[in-house]
Protein backbone atom coordinates (compact mmCIF):
# COMPACT_ATOMS: atom_id res chain seq x y z
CA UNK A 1 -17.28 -20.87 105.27
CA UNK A 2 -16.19 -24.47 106.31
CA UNK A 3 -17.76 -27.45 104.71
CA UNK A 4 -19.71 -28.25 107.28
CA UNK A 5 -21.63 -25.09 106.91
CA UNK A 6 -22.39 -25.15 103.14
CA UNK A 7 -23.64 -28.30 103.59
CA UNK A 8 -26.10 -27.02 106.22
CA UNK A 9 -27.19 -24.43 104.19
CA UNK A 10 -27.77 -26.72 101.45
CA UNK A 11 -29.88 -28.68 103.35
CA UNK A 12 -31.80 -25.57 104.81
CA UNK A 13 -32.47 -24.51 101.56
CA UNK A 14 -33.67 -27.74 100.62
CA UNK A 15 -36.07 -27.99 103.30
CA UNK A 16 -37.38 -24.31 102.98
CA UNK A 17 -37.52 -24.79 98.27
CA UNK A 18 -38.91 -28.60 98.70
CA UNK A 19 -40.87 -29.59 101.86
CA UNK A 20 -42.21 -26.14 103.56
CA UNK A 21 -45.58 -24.98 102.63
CA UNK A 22 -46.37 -21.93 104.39
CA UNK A 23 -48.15 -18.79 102.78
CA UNK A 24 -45.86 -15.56 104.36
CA UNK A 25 -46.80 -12.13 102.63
CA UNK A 26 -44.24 -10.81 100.98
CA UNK A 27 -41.93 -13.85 101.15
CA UNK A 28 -41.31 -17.17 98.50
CA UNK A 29 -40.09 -19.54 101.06
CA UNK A 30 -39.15 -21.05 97.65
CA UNK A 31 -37.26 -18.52 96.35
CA UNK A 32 -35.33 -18.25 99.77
CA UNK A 33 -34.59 -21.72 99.47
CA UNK A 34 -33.17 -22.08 96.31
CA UNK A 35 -31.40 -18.74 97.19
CA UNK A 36 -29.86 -20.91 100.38
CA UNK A 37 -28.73 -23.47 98.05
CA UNK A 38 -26.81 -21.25 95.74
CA UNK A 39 -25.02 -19.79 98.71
CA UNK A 40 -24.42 -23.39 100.25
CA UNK A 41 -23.07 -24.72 96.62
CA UNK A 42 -20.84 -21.86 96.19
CA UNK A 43 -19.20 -22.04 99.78
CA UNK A 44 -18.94 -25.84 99.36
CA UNK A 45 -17.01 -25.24 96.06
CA UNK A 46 -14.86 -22.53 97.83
CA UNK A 47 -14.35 -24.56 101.08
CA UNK A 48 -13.06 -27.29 98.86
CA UNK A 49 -10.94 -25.09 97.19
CA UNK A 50 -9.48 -23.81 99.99
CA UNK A 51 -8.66 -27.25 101.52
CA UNK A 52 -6.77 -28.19 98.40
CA UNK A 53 -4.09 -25.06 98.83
CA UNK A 54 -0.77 -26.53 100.35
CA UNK A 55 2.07 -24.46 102.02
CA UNK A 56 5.22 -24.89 100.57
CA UNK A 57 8.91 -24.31 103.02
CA UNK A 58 12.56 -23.57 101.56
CA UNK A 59 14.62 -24.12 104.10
CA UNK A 60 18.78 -23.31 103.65
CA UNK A 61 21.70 -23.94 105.25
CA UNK A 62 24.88 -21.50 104.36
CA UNK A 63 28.25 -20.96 106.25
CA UNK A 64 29.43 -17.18 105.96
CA UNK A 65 33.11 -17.50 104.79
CA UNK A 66 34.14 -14.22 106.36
CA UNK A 67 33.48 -15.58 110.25
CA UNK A 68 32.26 -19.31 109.58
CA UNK A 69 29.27 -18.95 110.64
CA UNK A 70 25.98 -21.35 110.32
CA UNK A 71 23.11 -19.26 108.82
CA UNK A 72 19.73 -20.93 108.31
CA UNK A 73 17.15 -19.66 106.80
CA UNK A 74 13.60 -20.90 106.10
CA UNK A 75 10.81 -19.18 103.74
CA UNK A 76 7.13 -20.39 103.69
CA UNK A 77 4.50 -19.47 100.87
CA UNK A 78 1.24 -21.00 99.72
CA UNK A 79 1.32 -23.53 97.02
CA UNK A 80 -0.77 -23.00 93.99
């Protein structure tokens, strides 16, 4: 879920708890909005989480002292 999303269904939610009025049998439109936010809140948190990992690169350079040869090599892994 992006951030864009949560917010959405943040602001679904808050339309359906807040500003909707409709009798449906069987149904709270409330309870389905506040149920909306929840879910919105909770993606927003993890959306920002996510954004806030970095990727970290080693990169090294070693010559083999058999042949003399240029190795590189380069290791990626996410940040905390």
């Amino acid at each position: 879920m992006r951030i864009g999303s949560a917010i959405v269904l943040i602001a679904v939610g808050a339309i359906l708890a807040w500003a909707v009025n409709a009798e449906i049998p069987y149904i709270s439109l409330d309870l389905v909005g506040y149920i909306l936010i929840g879910a919105g809140v909770i993606g927003l948190i993890w959306a920002l989480m996510a954004s806030q990992r970095s990727r970290v690169t080693e990169s090294r350079v070693v010559q083999d002292p058999n042949t003399g040869e240029t190795v590189r090599r380069s290791e990626s892994h996410d940040g905390l």
